[in-house]
Protein backbone atom coordinates (compact mmCIF):
# COMPACT_ATOMS: atom_id res chain seq x y z
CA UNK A 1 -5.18 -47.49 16.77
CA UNK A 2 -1.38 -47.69 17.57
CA UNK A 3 0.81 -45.04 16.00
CA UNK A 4 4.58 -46.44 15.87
CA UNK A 5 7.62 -44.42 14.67
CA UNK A 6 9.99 -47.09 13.64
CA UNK A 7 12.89 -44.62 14.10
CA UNK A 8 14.02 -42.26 17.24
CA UNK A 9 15.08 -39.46 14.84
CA UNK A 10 12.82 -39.18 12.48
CA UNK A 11 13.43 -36.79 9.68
CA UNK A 12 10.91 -34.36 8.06
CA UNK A 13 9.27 -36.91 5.62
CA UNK A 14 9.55 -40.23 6.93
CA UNK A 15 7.77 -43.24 4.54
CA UNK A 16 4.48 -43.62 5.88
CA UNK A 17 2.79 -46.71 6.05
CA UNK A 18 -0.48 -47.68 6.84
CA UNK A 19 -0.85 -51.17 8.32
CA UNK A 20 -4.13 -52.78 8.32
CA UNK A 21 -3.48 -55.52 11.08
CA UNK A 22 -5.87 -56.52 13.99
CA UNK A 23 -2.96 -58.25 15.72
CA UNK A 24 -1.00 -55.87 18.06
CA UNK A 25 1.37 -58.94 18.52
CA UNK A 26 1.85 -58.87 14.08
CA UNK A 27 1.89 -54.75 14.46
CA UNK A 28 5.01 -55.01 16.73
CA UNK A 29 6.99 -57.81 14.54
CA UNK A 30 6.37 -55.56 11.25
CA UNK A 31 7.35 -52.66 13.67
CA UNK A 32 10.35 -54.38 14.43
CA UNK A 33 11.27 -55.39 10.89
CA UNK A 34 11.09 -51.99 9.47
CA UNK A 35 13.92 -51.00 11.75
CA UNK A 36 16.43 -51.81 9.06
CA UNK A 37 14.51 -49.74 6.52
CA UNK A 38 17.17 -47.67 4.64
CA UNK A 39 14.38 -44.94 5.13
CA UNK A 40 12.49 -43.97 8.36
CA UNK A 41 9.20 -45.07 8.52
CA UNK A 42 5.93 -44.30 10.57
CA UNK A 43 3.68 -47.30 11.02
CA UNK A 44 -0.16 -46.39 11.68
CA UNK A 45 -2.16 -49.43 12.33
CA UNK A 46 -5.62 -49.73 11.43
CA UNK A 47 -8.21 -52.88 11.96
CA UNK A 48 -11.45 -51.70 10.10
CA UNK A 49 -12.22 -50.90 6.47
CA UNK A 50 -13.94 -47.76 7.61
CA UNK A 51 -10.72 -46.63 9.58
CA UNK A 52 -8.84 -47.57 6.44
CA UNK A 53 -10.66 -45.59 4.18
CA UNK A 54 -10.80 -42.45 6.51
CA UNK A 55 -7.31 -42.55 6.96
CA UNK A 56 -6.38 -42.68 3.26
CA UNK A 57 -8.70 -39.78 2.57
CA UNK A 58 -7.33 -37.67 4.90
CA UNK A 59 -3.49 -37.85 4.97
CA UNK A 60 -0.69 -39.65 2.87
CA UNK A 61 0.34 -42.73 3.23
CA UNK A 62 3.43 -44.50 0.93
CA UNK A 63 2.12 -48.17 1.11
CA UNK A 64 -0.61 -50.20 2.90
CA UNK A 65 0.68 -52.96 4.13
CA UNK A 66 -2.48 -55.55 4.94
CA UNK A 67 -2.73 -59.03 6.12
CA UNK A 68 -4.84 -61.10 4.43
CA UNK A 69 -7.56 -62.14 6.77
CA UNK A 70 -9.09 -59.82 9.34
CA UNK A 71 -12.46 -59.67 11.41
CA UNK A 72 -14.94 -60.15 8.98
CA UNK A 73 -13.17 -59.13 5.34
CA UNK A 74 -10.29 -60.06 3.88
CA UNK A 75 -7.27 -57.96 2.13
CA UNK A 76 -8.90 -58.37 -1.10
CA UNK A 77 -11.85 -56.37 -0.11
CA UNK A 78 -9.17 -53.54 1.80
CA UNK A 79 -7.90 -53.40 -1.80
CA UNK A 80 -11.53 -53.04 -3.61
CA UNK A 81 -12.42 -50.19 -1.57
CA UNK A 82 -8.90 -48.41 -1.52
CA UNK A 83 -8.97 -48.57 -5.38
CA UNK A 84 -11.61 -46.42 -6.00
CA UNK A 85 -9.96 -43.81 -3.99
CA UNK A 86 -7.69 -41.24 -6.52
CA UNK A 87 -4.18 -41.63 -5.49
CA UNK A 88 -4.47 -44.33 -3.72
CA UNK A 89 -0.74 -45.89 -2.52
CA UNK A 90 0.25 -49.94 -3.27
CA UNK A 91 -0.74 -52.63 -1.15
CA UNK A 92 1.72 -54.89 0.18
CA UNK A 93 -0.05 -58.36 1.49
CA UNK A 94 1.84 -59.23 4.61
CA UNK A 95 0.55 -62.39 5.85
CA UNK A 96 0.97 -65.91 7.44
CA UNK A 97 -1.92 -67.54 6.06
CA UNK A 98 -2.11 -67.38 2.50
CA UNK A 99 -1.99 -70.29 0.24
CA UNK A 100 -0.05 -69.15 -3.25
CA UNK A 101 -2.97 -68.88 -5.32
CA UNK A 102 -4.22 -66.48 -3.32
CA UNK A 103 -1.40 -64.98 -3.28
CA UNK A 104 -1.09 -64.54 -7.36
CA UNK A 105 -5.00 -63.63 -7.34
CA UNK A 106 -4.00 -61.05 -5.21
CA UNK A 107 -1.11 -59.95 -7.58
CA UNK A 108 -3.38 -59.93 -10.43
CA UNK A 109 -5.89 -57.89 -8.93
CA UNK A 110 -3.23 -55.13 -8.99
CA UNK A 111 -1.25 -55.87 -5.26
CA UNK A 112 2.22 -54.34 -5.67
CA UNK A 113 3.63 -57.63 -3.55
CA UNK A 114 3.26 -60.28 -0.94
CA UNK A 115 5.02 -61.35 1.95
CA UNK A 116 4.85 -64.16 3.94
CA UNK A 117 5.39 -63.44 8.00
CA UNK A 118 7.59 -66.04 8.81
CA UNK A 119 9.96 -63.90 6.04
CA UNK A 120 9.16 -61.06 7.65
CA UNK A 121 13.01 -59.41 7.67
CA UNK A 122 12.76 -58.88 3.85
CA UNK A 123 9.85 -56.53 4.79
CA UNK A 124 11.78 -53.13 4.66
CA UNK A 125 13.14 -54.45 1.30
CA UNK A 126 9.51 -55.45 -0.28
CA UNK A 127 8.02 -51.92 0.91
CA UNK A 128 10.77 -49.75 -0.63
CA UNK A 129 10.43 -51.72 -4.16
CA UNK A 130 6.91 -51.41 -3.64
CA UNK A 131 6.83 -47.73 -3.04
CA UNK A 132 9.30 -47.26 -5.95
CA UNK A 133 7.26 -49.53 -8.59
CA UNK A 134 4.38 -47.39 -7.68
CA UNK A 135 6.49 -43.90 -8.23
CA UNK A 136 7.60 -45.31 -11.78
CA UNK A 137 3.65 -46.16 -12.58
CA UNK A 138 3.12 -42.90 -11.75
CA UNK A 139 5.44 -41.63 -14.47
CA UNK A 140 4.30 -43.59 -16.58
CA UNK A 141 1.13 -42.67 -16.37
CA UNK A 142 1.73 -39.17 -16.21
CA UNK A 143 4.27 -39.20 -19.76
CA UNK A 144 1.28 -41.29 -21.45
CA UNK A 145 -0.92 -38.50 -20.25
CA UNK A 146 0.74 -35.64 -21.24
CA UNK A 147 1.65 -37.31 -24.55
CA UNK A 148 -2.00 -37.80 -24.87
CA UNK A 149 -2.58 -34.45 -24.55
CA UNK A 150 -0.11 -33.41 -26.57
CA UNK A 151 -1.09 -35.22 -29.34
CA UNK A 152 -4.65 -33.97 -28.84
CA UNK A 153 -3.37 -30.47 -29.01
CA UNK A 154 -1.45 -31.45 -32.08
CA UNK A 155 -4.72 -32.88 -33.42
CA UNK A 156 -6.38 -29.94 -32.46
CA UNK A 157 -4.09 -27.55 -34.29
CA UNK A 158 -4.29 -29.89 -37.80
CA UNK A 159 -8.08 -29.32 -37.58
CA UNK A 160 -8.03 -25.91 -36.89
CA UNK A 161 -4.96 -25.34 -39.57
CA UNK A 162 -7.94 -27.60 -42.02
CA UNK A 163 -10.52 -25.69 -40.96
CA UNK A 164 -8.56 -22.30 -42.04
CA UNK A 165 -7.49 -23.99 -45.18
CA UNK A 166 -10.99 -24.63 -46.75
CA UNK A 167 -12.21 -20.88 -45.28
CA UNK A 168 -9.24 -20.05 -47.29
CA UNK A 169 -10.04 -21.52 -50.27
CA UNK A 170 -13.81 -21.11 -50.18
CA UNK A 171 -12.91 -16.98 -49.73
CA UNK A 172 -10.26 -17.43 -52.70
CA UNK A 173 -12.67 -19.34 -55.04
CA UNK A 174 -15.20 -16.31 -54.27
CA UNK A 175 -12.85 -14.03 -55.15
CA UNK A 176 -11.96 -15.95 -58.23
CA UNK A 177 -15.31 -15.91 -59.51
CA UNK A 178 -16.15 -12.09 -58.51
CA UNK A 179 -13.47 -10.46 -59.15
CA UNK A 180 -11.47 -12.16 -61.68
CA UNK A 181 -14.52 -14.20 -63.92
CA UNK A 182 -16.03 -10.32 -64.18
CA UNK A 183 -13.04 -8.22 -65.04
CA UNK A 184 -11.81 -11.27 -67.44
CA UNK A 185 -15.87 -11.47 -68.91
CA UNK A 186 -15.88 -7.32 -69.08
CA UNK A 187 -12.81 -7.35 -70.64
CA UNK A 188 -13.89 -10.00 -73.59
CA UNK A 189 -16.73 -7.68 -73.88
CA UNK A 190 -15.45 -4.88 -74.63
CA UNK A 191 -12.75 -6.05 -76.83
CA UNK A 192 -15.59 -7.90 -79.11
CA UNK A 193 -17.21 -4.06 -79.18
CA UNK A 194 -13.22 -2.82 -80.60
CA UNK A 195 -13.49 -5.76 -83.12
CA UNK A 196 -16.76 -5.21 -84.10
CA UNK A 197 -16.65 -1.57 -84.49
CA UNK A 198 -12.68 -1.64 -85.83
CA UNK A 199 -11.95 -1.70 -89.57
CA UNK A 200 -8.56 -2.11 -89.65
CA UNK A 201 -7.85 -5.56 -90.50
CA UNK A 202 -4.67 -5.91 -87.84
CA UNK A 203 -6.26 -4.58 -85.34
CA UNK A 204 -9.05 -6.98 -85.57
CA UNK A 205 -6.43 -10.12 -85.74
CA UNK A 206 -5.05 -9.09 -82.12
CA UNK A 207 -8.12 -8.28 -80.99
CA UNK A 208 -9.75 -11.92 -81.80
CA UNK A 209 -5.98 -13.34 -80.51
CA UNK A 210 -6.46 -11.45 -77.36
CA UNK A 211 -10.05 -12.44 -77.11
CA UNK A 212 -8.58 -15.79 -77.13
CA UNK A 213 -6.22 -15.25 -74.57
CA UNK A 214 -9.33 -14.22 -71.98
CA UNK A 215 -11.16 -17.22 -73.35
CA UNK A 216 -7.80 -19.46 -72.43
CA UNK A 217 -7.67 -17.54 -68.89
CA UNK A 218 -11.35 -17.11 -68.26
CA UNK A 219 -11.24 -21.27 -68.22
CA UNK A 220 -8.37 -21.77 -66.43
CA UNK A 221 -9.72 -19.10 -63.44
CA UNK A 222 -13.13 -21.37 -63.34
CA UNK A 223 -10.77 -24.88 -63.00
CA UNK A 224 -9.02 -23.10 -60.31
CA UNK A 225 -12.32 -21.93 -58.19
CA UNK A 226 -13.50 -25.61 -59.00
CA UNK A 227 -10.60 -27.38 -57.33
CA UNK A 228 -10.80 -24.54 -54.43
CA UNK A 229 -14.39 -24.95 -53.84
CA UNK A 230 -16.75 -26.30 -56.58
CA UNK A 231 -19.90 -24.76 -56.17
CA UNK A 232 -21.06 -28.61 -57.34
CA UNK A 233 -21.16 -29.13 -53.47
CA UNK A 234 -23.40 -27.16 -52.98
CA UNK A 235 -25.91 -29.40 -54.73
CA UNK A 236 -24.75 -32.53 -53.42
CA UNK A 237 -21.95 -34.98 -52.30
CA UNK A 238 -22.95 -36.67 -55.30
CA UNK A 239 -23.19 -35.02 -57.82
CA UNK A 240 -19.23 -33.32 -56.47
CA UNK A 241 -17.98 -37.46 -57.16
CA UNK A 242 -19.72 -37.05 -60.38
CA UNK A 243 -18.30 -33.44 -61.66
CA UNK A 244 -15.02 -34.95 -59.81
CA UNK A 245 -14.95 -38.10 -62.36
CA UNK A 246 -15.71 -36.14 -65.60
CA UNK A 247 -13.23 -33.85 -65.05
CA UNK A 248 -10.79 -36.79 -63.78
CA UNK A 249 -11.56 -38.44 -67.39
CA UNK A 250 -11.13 -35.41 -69.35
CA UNK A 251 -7.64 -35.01 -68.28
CA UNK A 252 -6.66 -38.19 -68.45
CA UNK A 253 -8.63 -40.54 -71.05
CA UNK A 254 -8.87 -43.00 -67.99
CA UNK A 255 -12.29 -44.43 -67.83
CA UNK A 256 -14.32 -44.11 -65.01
CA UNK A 257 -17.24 -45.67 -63.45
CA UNK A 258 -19.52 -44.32 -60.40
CA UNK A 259 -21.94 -46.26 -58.73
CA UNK A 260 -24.40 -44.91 -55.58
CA UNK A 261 -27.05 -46.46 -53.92
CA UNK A 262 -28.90 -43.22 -53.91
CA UNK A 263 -29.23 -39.98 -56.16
CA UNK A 264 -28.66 -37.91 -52.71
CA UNK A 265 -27.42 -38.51 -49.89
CA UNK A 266 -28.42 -36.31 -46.86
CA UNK A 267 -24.88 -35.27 -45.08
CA UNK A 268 -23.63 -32.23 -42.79
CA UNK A 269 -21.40 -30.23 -44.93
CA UNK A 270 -18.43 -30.84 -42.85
CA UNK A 271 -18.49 -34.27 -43.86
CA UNK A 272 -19.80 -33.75 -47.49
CA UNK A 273 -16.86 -32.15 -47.29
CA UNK A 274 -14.25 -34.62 -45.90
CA UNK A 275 -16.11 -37.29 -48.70
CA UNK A 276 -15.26 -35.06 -51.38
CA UNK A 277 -11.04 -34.06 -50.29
CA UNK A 278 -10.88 -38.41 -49.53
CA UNK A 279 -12.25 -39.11 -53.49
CA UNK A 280 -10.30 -35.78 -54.68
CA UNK A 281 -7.00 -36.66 -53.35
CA UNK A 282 -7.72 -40.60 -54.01
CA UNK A 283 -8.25 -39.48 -57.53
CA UNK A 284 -5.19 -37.25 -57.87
CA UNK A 285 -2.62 -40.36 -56.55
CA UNK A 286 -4.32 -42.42 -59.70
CA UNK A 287 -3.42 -39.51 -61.55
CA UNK A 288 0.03 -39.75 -60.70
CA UNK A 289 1.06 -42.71 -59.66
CA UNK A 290 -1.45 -45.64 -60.73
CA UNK A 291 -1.06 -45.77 -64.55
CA UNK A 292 -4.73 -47.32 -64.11
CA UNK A 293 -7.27 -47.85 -66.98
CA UNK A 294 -10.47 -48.24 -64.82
CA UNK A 295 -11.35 -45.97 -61.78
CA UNK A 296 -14.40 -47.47 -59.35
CA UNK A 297 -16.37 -45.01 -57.23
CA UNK A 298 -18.99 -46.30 -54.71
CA UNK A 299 -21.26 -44.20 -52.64
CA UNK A 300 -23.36 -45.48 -50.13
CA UNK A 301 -25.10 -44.89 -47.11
CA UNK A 302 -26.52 -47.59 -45.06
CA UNK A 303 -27.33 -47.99 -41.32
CA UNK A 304 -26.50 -44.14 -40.55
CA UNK A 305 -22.99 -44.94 -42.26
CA UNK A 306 -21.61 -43.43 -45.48
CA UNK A 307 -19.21 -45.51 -47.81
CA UNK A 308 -16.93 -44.11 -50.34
CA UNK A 309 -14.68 -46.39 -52.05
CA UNK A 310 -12.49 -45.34 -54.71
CA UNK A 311 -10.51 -48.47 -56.66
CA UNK A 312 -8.28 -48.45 -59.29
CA UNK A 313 -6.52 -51.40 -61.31
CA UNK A 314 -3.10 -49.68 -61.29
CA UNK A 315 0.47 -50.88 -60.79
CA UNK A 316 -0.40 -50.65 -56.68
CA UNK A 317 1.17 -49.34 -54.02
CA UNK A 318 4.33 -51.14 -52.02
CA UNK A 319 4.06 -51.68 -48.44
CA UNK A 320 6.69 -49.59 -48.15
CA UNK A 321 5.77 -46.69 -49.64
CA UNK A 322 2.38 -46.98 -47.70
CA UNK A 323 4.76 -47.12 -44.25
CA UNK A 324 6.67 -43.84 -45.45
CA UNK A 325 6.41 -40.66 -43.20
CA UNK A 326 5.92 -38.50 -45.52
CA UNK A 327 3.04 -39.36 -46.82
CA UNK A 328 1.43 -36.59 -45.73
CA UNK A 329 -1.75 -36.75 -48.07
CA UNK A 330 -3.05 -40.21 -47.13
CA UNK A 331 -1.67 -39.93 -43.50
CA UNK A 332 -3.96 -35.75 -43.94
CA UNK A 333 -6.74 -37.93 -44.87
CA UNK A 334 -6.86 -40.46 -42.11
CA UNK A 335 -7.18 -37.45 -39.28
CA UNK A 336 -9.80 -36.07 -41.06
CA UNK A 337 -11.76 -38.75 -40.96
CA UNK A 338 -10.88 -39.97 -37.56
CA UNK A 339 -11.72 -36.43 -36.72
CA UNK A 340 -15.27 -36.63 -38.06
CA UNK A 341 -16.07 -39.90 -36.36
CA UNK A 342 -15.24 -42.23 -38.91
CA UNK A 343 -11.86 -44.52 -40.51
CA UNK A 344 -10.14 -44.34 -43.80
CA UNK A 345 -8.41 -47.37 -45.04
CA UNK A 346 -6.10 -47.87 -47.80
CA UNK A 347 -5.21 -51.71 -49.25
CA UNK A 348 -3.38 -52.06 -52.41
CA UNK A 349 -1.21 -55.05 -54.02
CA UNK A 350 1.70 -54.47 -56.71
CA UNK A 351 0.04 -55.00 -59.64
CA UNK A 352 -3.28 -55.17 -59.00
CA UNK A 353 -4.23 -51.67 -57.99
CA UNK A 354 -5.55 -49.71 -54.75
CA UNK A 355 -8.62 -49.65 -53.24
CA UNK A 356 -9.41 -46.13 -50.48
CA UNK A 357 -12.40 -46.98 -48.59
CA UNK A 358 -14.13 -44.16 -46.47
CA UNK A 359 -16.77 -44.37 -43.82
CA UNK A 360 -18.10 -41.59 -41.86
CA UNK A 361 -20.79 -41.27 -39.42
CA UNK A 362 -23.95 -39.99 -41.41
CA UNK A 363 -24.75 -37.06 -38.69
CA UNK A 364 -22.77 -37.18 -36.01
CA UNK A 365 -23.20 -34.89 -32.99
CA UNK A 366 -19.70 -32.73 -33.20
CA UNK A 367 -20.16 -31.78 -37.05
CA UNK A 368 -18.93 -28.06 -37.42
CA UNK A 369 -20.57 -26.29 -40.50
CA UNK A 370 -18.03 -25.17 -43.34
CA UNK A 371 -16.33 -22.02 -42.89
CA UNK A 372 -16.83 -22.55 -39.07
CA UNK A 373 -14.04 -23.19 -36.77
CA UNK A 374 -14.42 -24.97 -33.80
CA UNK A 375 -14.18 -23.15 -30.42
């Protein structure tokens, strides 16, 4: 082993390169070369893979700079071995014989550059480009991974936000139904004891008006807890779509059709769920958008796979809208499912209606119960 400082006065952090050469004769000429580096360099030479690899796990080098064929391996196996080292530095193939193929094999294989020796003064010129193609990959790979992460915090947050949401709603609905349904049921009862017990004829007239009234509120409090929560889930993902549909149909004369390959369908609640927020909000945008007359609903599990399509034969959806940012409440539904495992997909043509199609993973290992937040 040969350690040559290519420069008298070297500074603090000179570019270090690791040469993998078992010619001292080659050693000196890229010694030479790297004279008219703009940078000071520090050339350790190295002949075996096993003295490559223990030098690269035990100090820093810039660039390896390898010939191509040494005692008994060639660069291409310096390179395998380097490469499943973390951090490892670029390889620069420095040889004199190398036919071209080799040569682009060799760039393929992820080599930041070759060289041949008889062009040997471009070397200081190859290594710096090399060193600085391998500091850009480096930020590159370091943006993509922090904007990885940061969109898995993001995506972290929407669950969480989801998660709160439906605890929120679930805890309103309850409160809905306890507090409000009794005081609004007490309330009718006791003003049905004033009518029946009243004699005055007025009196009676605002007592059956305002009995009316709690009738009028006492249904509107139970449509509210339904949208919040329907306690309908709680006896099925299918017979939610069902409950969903007829009240779909009430308010809007459109008919509807449900078809499922299955009376129940065994599913975690989290994505009972996700199934039921896909077919309501799929059956809300009909409601204001599609000017359908039909509404389709399949449900279907198959293969440990659950299916819910939802089509209408509305005026459709442009491709443009579909693009828009804000739409937040098919972009909403995507994460969730993509979330839970699974892929939401919307097609539509103008004119000939929209079609949502759900699938989710049946039971899949990270299902959080309802009203449970992940950790």
């Amino acid at each position: 082993m040969i350690v040559s400082p290519v420069t008298a006065d070297a500074p603090n952090k000179p570019v270090r390169v690791l040469h993998l050469e078992d010619s001292a004769i080659d050693h000196e000429l890229a010694r030479l070369a790297l004279r008219a580096a703009p940078l000071p360099c520090t050339l350790q030479q190295v002949d075996t893979l096993e003295e490559m690899v223990g030098h690269l796990q035990s100090a820093h080098y810039d660039v390896v700079l390898a010939d191509y064929r040494l005692r008994g391996f060639t660069a291409i196996d310096a390179w395998e071995r380097a490469r499943q080292l973390p951090e490892h530095p670029p390889f620069v193939l420095l040889s004199g014989a190398i036919g071209e193929a080799a040569a682009v094999d060799a760039m393929r294989l992820g080599f930041a550059d070759y060289l041949l020796k008889d062009d040997i003064a471009r070397l200081p010129r190859v290594i710096q480009r090399a060193i600085e193609m391998a500091e850009a990959r480096r930020a590159r790979e370091q943006a993509i991974a922090e904007l990885a992460a940061s969109e898995q915090r993001l995506a972290d947050l929407a669950e969480h936000l989801q998660t709160m949401i439906e605890e929120e709603r679930a805890a309103i609905a309850r409160e809905i139904h306890d507090e409000v349904g009794g005081a609004i049921t007490a309330a009718r009862i006791d003003l049905a004891w004033i009518g029946r017990h009243s004699t005055d004829t007025a009196l009676a007239s605002h007592v059956a008006s305002a009995g009316d009234l709690l009738h009028q509120a006492l249904g509107a409090s139970q449509r509210i807890m339904m949208n919040l929560r329907p306690p309908v889930l709680d006896q099925g993902l299918v017979a939610a779509v069902q409950w969903l549909l007829q009240s779909f149909e009430r308010r809007t004369q459109v008919a509807t059709r449900l078809r499922v390959a299955r009376e129940t369908v065994a599913l975690v609640p989290t994505l009972q769920l996700v199934a039921y927020r896909t077919a309501q909000e799929a059956l809300t945008n009909i409601q204001k958008h599609a000017l359908a007359r039909n509404v389709r609903v399949e449900l279907s599990d198959h293969e440990g796979v659950l299916t819910l399509e939802v089509s209408d034969d509305g005026v459709g959806i442009a491709p443009e809208a579909l693009a828009k940012r804000t739409s937040f409440g098919l972009r909403g539904l995507r994460e969730r499912a993509r979330r839970a495992g699974g892929w939401l997909d919307v097609s539509s043509q103008v004119g000939r209606g929209t079609s949502v199609i759900l699938s989710l993973p049946v039971a899949p290992a990270n299902a959080t119960p309802v009203g449970q937040s992940r950790p």
